[in-house]
Structures are given as structure tokens and as C-alpha cells.
C-alpha atoms as a PDB file:
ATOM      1  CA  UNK A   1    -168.540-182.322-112.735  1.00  0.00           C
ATOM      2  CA  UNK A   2    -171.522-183.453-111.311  1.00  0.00           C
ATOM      3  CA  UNK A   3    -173.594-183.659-114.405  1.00  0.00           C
ATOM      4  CA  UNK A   4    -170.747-186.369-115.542  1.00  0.00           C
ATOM      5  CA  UNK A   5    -172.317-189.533-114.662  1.00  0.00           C
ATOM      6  CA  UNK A   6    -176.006-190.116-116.019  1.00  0.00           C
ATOM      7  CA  UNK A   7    -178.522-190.537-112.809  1.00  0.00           C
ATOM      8  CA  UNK A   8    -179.899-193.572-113.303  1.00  0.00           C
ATOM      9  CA  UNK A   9    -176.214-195.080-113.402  1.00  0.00           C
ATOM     10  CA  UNK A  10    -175.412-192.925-110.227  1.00  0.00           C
ATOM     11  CA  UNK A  11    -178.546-194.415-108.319  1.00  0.00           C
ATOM     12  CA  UNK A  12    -177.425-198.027-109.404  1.00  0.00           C
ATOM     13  CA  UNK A  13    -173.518-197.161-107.715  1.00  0.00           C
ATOM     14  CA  UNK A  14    -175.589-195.877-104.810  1.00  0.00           C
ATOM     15  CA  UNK A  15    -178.010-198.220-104.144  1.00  0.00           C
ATOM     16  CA  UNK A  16    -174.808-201.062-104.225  1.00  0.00           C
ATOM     17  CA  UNK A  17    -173.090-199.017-101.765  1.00  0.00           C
ATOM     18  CA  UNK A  18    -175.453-198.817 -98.838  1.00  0.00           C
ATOM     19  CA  UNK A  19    -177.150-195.706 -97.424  1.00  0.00           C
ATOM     20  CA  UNK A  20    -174.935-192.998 -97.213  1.00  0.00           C
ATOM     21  CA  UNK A  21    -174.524-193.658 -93.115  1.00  0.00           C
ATOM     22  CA  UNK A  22    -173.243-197.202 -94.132  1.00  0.00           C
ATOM     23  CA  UNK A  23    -170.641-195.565 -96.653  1.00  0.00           C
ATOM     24  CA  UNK A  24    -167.706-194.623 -94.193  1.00  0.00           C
ATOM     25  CA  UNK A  25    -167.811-198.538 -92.184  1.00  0.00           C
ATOM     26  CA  UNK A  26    -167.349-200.088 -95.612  1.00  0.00           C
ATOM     27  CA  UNK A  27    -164.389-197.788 -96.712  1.00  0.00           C
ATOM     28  CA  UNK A  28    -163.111-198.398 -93.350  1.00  0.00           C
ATOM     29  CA  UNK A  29    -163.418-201.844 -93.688  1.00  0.00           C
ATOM     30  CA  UNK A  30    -161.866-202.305 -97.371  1.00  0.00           C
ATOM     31  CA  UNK A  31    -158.672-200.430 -95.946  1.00  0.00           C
ATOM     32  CA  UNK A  32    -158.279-203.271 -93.280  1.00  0.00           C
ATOM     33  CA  UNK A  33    -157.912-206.345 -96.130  1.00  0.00           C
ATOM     34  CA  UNK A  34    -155.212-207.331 -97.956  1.00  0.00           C
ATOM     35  CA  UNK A  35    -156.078-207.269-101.867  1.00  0.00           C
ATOM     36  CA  UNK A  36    -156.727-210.403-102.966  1.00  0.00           C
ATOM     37  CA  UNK A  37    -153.949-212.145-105.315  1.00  0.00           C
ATOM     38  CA  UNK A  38    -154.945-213.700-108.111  1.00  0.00           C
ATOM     39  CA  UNK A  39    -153.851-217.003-108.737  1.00  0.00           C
ATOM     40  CA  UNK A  40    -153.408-216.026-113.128  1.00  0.00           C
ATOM     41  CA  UNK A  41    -149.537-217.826-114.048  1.00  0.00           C
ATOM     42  CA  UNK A  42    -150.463-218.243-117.706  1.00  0.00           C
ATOM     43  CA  UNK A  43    -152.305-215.115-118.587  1.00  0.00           C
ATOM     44  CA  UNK A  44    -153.537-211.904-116.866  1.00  0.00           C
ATOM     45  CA  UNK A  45    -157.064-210.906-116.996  1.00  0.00           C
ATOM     46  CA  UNK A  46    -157.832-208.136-118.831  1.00  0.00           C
ATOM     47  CA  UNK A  47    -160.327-204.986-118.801  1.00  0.00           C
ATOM     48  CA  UNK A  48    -161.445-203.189-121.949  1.00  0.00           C
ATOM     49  CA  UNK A  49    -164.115-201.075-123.455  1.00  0.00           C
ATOM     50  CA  UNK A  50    -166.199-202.983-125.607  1.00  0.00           C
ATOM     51  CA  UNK A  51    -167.788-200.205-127.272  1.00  0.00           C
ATOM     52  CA  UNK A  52    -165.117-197.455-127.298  1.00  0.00           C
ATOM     53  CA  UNK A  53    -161.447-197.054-128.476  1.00  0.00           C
ATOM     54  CA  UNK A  54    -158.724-194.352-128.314  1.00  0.00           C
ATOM     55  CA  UNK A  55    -159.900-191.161-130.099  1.00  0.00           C
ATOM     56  CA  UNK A  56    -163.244-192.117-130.624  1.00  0.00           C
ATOM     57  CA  UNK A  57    -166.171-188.880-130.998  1.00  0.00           C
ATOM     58  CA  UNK A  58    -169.201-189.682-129.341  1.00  0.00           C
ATOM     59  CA  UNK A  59    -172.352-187.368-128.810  1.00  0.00           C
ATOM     60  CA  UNK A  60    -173.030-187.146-124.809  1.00  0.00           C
ATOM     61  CA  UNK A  61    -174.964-188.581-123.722  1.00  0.00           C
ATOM     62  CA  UNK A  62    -173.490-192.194-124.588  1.00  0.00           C
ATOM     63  CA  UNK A  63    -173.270-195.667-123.882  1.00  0.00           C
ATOM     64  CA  UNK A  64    -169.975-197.444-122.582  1.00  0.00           C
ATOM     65  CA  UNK A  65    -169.854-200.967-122.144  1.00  0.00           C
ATOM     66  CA  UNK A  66    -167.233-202.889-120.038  1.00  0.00           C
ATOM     67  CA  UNK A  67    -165.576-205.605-120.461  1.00  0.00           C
ATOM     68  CA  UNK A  68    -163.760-208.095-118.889  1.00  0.00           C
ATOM     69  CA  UNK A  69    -161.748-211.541-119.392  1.00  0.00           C
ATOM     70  CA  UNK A  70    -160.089-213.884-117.438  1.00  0.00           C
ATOM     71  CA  UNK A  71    -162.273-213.020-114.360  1.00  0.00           C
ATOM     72  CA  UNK A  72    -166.222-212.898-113.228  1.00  0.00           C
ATOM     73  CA  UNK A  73    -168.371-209.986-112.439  1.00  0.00           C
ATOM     74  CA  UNK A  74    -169.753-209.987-109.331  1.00  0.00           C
ATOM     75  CA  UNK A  75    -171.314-207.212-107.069  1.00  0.00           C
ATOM     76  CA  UNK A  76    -169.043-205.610-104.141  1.00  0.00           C
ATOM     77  CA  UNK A  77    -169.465-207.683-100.702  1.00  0.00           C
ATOM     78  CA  UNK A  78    -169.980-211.207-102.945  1.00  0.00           C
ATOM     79  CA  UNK A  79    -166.887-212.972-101.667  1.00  0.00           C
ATOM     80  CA  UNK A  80    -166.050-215.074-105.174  1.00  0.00           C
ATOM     81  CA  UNK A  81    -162.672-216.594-106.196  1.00  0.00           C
ATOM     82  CA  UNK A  82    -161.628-214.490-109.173  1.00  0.00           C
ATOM     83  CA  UNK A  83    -164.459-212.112-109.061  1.00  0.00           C
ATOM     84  CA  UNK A  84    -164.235-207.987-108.951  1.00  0.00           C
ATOM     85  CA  UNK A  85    -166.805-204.987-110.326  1.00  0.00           C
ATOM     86  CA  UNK A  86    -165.855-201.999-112.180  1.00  0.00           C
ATOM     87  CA  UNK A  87    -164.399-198.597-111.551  1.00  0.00           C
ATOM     88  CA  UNK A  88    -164.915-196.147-114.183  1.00  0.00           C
ATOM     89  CA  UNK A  89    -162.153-193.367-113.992  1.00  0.00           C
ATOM     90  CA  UNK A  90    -163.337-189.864-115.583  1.00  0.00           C
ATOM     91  CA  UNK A  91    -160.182-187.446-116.639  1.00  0.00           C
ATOM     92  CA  UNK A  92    -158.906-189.230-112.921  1.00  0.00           C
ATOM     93  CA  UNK A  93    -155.894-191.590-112.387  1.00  0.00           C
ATOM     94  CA  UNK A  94    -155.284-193.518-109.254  1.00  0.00           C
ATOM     95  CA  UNK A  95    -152.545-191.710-106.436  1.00  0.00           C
ATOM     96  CA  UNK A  96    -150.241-193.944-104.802  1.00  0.00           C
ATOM     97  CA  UNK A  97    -152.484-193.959-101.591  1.00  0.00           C
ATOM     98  CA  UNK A  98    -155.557-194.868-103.529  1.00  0.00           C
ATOM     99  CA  UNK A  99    -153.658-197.823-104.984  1.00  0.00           C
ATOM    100  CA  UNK A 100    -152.952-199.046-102.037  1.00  0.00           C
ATOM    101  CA  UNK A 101    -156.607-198.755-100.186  1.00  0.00           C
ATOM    102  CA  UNK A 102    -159.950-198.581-101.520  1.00  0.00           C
ATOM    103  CA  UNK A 103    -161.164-196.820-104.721  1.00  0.00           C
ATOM    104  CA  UNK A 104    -162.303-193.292-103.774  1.00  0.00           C
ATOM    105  CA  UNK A 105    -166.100-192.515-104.966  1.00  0.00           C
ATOM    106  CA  UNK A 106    -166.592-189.229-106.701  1.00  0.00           C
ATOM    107  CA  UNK A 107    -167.518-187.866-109.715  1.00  0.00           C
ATOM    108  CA  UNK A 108    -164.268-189.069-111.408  1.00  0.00           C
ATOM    109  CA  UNK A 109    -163.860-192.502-109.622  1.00  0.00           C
ATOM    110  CA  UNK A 110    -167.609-194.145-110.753  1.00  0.00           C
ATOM    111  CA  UNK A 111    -168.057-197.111-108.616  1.00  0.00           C
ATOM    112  CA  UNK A 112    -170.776-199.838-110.331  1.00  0.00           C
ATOM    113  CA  UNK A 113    -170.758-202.335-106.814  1.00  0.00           C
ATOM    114  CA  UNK A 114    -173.805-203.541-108.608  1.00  0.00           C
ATOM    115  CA  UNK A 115    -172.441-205.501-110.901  1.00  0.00           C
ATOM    116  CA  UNK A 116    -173.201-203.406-113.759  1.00  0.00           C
ATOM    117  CA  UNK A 117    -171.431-204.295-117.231  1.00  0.00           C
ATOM    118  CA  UNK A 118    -172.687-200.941-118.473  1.00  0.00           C
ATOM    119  CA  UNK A 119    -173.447-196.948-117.884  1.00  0.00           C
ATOM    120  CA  UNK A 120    -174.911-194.013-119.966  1.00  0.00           C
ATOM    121  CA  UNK A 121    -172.222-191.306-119.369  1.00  0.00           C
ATOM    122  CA  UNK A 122    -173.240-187.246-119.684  1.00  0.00           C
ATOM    123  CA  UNK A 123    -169.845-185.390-120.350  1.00  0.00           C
ATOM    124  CA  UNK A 124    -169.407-181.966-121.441  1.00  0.00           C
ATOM    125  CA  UNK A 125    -168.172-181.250-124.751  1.00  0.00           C
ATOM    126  CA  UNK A 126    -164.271-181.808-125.451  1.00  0.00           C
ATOM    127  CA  UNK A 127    -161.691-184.080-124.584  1.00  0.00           C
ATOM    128  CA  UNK A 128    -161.698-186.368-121.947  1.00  0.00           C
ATOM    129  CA  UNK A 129    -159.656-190.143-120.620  1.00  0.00           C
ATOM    130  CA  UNK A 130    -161.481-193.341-119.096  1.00  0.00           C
ATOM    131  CA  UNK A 131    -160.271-195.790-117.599  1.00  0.00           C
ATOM    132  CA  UNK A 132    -161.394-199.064-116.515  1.00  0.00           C
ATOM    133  CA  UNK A 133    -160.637-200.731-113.149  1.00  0.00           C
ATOM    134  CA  UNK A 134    -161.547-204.236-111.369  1.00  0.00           C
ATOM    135  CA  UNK A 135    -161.956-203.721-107.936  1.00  0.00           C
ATOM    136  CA  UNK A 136    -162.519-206.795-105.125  1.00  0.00           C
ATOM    137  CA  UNK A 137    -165.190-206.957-102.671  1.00  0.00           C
ATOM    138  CA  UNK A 138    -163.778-204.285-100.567  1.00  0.00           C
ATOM    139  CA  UNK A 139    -162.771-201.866-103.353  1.00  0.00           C
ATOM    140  CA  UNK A 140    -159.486-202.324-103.267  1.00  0.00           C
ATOM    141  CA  UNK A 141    -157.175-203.314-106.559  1.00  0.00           C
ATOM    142  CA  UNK A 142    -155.989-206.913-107.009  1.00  0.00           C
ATOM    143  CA  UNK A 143    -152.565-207.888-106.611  1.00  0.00           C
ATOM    144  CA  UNK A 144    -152.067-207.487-109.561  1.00  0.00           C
ATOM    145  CA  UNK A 145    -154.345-204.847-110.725  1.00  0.00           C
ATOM    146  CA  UNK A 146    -157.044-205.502-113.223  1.00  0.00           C
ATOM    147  CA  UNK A 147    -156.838-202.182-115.330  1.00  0.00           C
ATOM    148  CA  UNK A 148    -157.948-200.818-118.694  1.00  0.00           C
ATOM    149  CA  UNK A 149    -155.453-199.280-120.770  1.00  0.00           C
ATOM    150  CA  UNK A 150    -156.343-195.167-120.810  1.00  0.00           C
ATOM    151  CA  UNK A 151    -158.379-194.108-124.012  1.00  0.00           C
ATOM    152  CA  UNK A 152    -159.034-190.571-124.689  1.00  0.00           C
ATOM    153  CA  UNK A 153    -162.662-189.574-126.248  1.00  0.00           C
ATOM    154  CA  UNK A 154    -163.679-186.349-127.521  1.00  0.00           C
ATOM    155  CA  UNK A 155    -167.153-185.238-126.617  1.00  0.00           C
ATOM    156  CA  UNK A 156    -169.280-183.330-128.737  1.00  0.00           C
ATOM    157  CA  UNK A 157    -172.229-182.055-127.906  1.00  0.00           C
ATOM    158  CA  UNK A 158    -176.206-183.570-127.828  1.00  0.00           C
ATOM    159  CA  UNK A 159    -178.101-182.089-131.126  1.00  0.00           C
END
């Protein structure tokens, strides 16, 4: 699963995160905070793939584009009213336990602290579900969550 995320989008989620010693104080500290609670009575905001829908066939590698309304993009650690960054989720949902702290980071859980509105993905051939998700400064979901609905793409393969 490692070759699922293209490396210059994987250096970009890495560089926003810190060195890898800094990686376990901010998870620690994300778990500590409340999610923030966004202030939306007439209208939620909304995440969605710009560039993608539900049963689209793409060639890997591809672009996806994110996008967001209701709500700014800003890089995790900005403290912003109304601001989050994305989560890309890779054939991954979110456990109970994950909802309720930060956003793991894995191969399946693509973090873009950065900022980033964008990513070149490198999937293998055959089905597979994204899903979008806003996370706060810390990582953690708003109250209430900023989510994507679930599309399903099938991969085929570079010619």
C-alpha cells in the first residue's frame, strides 16, 4: 500500500507535519482539544471532489482535486475561525476512536497539513473508495464533521 500515495504529495504531508520526532507531541496534543464547533445554522459546509465522481475509471497515476465550501483552507497549527485541511481516506473509513481523536496518518488516512487543494494519487489497478475529510488544527473532526460523501473509482492501469 505504500506505492498508494504519489511522493511528491507524501513529502508535502510530511514536511506539514514536522520531523518525524515532532510527530507523536502533536498527536498527543490534538487528543487533548475539544473539536472545534462550527458556528453553520443556515447551511453546513461541504467537501467534494472536484474532479472525480462515483464510478469514475481513471488511469493511475491521477489527479484529484478537493474541494470545499462554506469553510477556508488553511494549513494544520493556523488557528482560523472556520478553517480545516484535508484528509484523504484510501479504501479506509474512520473507527469510532478515530472520530473522536485525531486523524490517524498512514497509507489510507493521507494527511495534506499543508494546505494542499490537490494530490497525484498512484493506486493499483481495480476498485477502490475515497473519501474526503476536513480536519482542524489539531487533526481532529469538527463538531460537526466536514466529510465527503464516499465515491468508488476503478483503477486501471498506466499504458
Amino acid at each position: 500500500m505504500k506505492k498508494y500515495v504519489f511522493a511528491a504529495a507524501l513529502a508535502l504531508v510530511l514536511g506539514a507535519w514536522g520531523q518525524a520526532a515532532d510527530r507523536p507531541a502533536a498527536i498527543a496534543t490534538a487528543t487533548q482539544e475539544e473539536p472545534e464547533t462550527l458556528p453553520f445554522p443556515d447551511g453546513r459546509p461541504r467537501a467534494y471532489f472536484v474532479n472525480l465522481a462515483n464510478g469514475d475509471s481513471v488511469r493511475t497515476p491521477f489527479r484529484v482535486v478537493f474541494g470545499l465550501s462554506g469553510m477556508g483552507v488553511a494549513p494544520a497549527g493556523v488557528d482560523a475561525s472556520n478553517t480545516g485541511h484535508h484528509h484523504l481516506l484510501i479504501d479506509a473509513t474512520l473507527s469510532a476512536e478515530e472520530r473522536a481523536y485525531a486523524i490517524p496518518a498512514d497509507d489510507n488516512h493521507v494527511h495534506f497539513g499543508g494546505g494542499q487543494t490537490e494530490a497525484v494519487l498512484t493506486l493499483p489497478p481495480g476498485e477502490h473508495t475515497l473519501q474526503l475529510v476536513l480536519g482542524d488544527r489539531g487533526h481532529t473532526l469538527f463538531n460537526p464533521s466536514v466529510e465527503s460523501e464516499v465515491i468508488t473509482i476503478n483503477v486501471h492501469a498506466a499504458e
